[in-house]
N, C-alpha and C. Protein backbone atom coordinates (compact mmCIF):
# COMPACT_ATOMS: atom_id res chain seq x y z
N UNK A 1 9.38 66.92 2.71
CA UNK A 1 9.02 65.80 1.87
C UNK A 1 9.51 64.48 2.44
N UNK A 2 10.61 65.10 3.23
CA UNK A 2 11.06 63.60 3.59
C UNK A 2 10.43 62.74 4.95
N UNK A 3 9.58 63.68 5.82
CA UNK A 3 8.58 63.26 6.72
C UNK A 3 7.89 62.53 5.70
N UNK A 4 7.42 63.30 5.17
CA UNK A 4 5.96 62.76 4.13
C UNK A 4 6.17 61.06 4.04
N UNK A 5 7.51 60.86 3.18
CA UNK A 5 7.64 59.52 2.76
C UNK A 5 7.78 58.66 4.03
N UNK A 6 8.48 59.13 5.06
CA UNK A 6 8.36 58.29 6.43
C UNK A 6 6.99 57.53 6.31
N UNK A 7 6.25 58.62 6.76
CA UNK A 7 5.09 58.24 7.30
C UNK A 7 4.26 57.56 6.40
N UNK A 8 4.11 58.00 4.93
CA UNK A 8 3.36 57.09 3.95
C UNK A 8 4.21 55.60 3.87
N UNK A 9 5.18 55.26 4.50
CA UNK A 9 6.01 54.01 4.22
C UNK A 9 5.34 53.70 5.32
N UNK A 10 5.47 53.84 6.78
CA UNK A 10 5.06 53.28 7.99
C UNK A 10 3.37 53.27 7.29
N UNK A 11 2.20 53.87 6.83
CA UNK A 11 1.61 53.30 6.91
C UNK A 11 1.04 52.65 6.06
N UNK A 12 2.06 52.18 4.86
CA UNK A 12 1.96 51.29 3.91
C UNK A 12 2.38 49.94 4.27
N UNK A 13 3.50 50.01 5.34
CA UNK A 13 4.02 48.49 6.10
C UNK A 13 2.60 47.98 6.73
N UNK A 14 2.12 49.09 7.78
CA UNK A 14 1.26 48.90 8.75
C UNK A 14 0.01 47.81 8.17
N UNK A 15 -0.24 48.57 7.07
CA UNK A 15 -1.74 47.77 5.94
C UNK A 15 -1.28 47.21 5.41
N UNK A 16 0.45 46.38 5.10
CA UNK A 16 0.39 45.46 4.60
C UNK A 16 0.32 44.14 5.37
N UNK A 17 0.69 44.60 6.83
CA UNK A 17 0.98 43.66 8.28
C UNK A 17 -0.35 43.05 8.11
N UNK A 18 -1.32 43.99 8.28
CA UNK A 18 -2.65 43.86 8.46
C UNK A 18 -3.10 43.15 7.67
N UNK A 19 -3.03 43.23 6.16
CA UNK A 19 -3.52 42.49 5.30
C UNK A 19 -3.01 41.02 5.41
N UNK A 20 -1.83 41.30 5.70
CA UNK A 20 -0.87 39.06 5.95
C UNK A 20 -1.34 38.64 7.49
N UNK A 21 -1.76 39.36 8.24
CA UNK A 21 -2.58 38.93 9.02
C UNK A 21 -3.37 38.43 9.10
N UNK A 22 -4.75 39.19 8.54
CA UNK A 22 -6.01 38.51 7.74
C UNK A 22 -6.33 37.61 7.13
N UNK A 23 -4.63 37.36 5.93
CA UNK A 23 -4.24 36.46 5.18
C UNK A 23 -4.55 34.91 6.20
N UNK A 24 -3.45 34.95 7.08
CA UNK A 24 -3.21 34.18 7.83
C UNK A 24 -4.44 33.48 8.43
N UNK A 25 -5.47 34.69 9.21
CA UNK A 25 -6.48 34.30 10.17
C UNK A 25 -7.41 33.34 9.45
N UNK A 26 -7.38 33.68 7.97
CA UNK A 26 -8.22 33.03 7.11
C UNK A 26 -7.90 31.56 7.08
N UNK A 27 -6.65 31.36 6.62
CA UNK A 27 -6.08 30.08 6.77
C UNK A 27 -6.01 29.04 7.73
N UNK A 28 -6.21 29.73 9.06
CA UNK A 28 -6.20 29.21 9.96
C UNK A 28 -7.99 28.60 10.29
N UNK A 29 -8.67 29.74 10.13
CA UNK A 29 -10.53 29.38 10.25
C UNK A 29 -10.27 28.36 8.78
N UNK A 30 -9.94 27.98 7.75
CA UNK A 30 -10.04 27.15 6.87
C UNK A 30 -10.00 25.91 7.67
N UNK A 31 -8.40 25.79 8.36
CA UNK A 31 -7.90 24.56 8.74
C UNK A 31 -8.63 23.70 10.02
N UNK A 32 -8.99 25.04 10.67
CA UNK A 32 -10.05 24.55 11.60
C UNK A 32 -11.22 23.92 11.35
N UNK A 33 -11.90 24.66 10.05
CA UNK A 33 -13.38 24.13 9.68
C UNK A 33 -12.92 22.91 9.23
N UNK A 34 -11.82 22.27 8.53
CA UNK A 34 -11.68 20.93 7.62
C UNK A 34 -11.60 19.85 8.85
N UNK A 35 -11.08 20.55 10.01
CA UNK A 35 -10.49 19.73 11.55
C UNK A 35 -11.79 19.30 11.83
N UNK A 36 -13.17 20.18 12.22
CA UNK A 36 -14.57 20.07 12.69
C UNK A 36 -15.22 19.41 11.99
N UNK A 37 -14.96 18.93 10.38
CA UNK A 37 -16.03 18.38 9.94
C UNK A 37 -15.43 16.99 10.03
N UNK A 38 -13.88 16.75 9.94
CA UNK A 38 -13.11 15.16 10.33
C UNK A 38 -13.81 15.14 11.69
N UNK A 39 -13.33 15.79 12.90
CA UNK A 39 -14.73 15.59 13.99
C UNK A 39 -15.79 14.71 13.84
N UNK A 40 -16.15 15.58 12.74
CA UNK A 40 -17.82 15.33 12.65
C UNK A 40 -18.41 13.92 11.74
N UNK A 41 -16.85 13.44 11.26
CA UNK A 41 -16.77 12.24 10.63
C UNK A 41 -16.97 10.95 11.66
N UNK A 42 -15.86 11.59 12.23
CA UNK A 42 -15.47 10.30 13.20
C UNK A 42 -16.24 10.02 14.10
N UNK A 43 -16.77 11.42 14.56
CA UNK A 43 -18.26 11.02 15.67
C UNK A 43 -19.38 10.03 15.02
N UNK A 44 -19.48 10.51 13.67
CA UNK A 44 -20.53 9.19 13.29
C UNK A 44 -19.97 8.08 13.08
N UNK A 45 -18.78 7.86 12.80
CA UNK A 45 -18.44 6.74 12.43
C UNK A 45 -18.73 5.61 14.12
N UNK A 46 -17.79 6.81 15.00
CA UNK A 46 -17.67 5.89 16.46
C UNK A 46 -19.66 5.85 16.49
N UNK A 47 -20.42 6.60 16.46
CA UNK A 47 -21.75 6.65 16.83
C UNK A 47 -22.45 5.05 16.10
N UNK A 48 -22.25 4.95 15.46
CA UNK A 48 -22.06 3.71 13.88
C UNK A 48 -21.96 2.72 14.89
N UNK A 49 -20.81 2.57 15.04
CA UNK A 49 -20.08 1.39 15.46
C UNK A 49 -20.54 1.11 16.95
N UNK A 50 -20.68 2.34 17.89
CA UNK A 50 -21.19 1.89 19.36
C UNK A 50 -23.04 1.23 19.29
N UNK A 51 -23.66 1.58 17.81
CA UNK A 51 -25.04 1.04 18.10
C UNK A 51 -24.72 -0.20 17.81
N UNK A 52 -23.80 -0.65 16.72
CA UNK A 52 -23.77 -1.74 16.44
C UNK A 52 -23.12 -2.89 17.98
N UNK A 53 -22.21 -2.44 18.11
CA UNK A 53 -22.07 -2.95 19.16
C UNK A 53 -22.95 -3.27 20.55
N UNK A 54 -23.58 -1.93 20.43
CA UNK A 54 -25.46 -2.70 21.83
C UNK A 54 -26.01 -3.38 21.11
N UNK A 55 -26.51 -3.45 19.58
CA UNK A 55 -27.29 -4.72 18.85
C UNK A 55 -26.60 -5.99 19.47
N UNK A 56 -25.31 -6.15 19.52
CA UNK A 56 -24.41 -7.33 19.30
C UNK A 56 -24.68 -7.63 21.00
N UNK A 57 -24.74 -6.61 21.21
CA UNK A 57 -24.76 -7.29 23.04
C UNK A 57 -25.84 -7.41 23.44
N UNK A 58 -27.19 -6.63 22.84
CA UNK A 58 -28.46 -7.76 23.26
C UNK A 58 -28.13 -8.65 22.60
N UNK A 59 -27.80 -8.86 21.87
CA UNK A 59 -28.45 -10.43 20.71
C UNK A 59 -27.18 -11.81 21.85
N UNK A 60 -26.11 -11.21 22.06
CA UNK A 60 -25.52 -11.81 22.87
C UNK A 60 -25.96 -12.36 24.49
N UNK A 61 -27.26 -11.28 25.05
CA UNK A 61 -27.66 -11.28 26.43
C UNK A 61 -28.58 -11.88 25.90
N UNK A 62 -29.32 -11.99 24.79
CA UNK A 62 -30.57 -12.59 24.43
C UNK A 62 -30.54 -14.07 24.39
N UNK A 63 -28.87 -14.91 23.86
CA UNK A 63 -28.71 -16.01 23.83
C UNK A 63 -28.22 -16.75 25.15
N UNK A 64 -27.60 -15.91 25.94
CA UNK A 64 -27.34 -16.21 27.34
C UNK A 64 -28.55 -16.74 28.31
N UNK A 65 -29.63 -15.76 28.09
CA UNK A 65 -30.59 -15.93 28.94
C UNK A 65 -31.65 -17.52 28.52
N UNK A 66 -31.26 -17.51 26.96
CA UNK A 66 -31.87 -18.62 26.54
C UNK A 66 -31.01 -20.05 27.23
N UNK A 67 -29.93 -19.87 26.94
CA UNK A 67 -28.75 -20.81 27.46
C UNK A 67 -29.12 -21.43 28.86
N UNK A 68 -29.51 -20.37 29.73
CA UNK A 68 -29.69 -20.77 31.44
C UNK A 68 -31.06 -20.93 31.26
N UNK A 69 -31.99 -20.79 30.60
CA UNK A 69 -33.40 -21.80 30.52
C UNK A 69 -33.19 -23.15 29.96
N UNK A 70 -32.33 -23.34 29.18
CA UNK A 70 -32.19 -24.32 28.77
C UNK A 70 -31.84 -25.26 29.92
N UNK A 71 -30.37 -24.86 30.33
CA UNK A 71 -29.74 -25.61 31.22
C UNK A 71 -30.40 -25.83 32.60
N UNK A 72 -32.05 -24.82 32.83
CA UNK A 72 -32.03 -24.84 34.15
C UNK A 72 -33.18 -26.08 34.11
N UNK A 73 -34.23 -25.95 32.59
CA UNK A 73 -35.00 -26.99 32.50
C UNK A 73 -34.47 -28.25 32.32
N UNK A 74 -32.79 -28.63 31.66
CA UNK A 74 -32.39 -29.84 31.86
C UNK A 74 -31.57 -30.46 33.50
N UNK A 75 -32.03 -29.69 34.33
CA UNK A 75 -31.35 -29.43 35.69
C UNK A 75 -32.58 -30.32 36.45
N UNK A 76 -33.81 -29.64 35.89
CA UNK A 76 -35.44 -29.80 36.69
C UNK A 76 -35.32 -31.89 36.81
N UNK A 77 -35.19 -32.27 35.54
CA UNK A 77 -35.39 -33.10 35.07
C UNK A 77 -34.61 -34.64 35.56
């Protein structure tokens, strides 16, 4: 009897290891998915902000180029 209880203890530890394992793995794929979708925040946000920023730099190359027509027709003159 006293084998018996050995072994039903070892493999009552064993499936409980297993189960706080699982526990764990879960917690961890949670913390990851909340990590991927902040990711997935910030990529749009930077994505956001870098179009805005090429708008700003044509509209900036757009006034430049006007600038040196200006200056080149008061040059002609």
């Amino acid at each position: 009897m006293a084998l018996d209880s050995i072994i039903l203890a070892i493999i009552i530890g064993t499936l409980a290891a297993i189960v706080y394992s699982l526990r764990v793995l879960v917690l961890l794929e949670r913390r990851i998915a909340r990590m991927d979708e902040n990711i997935e925040k910030m990529t749009g946000v930077i994505a956001k902000e870098e179009l805005e920023v090429l708008k700003e730099e044509k509209k900036i190359e757009a006034e430049e180029r006007n600038l040196e027509k200006r200056f080149k027709k008061g040059k002609k003159r």
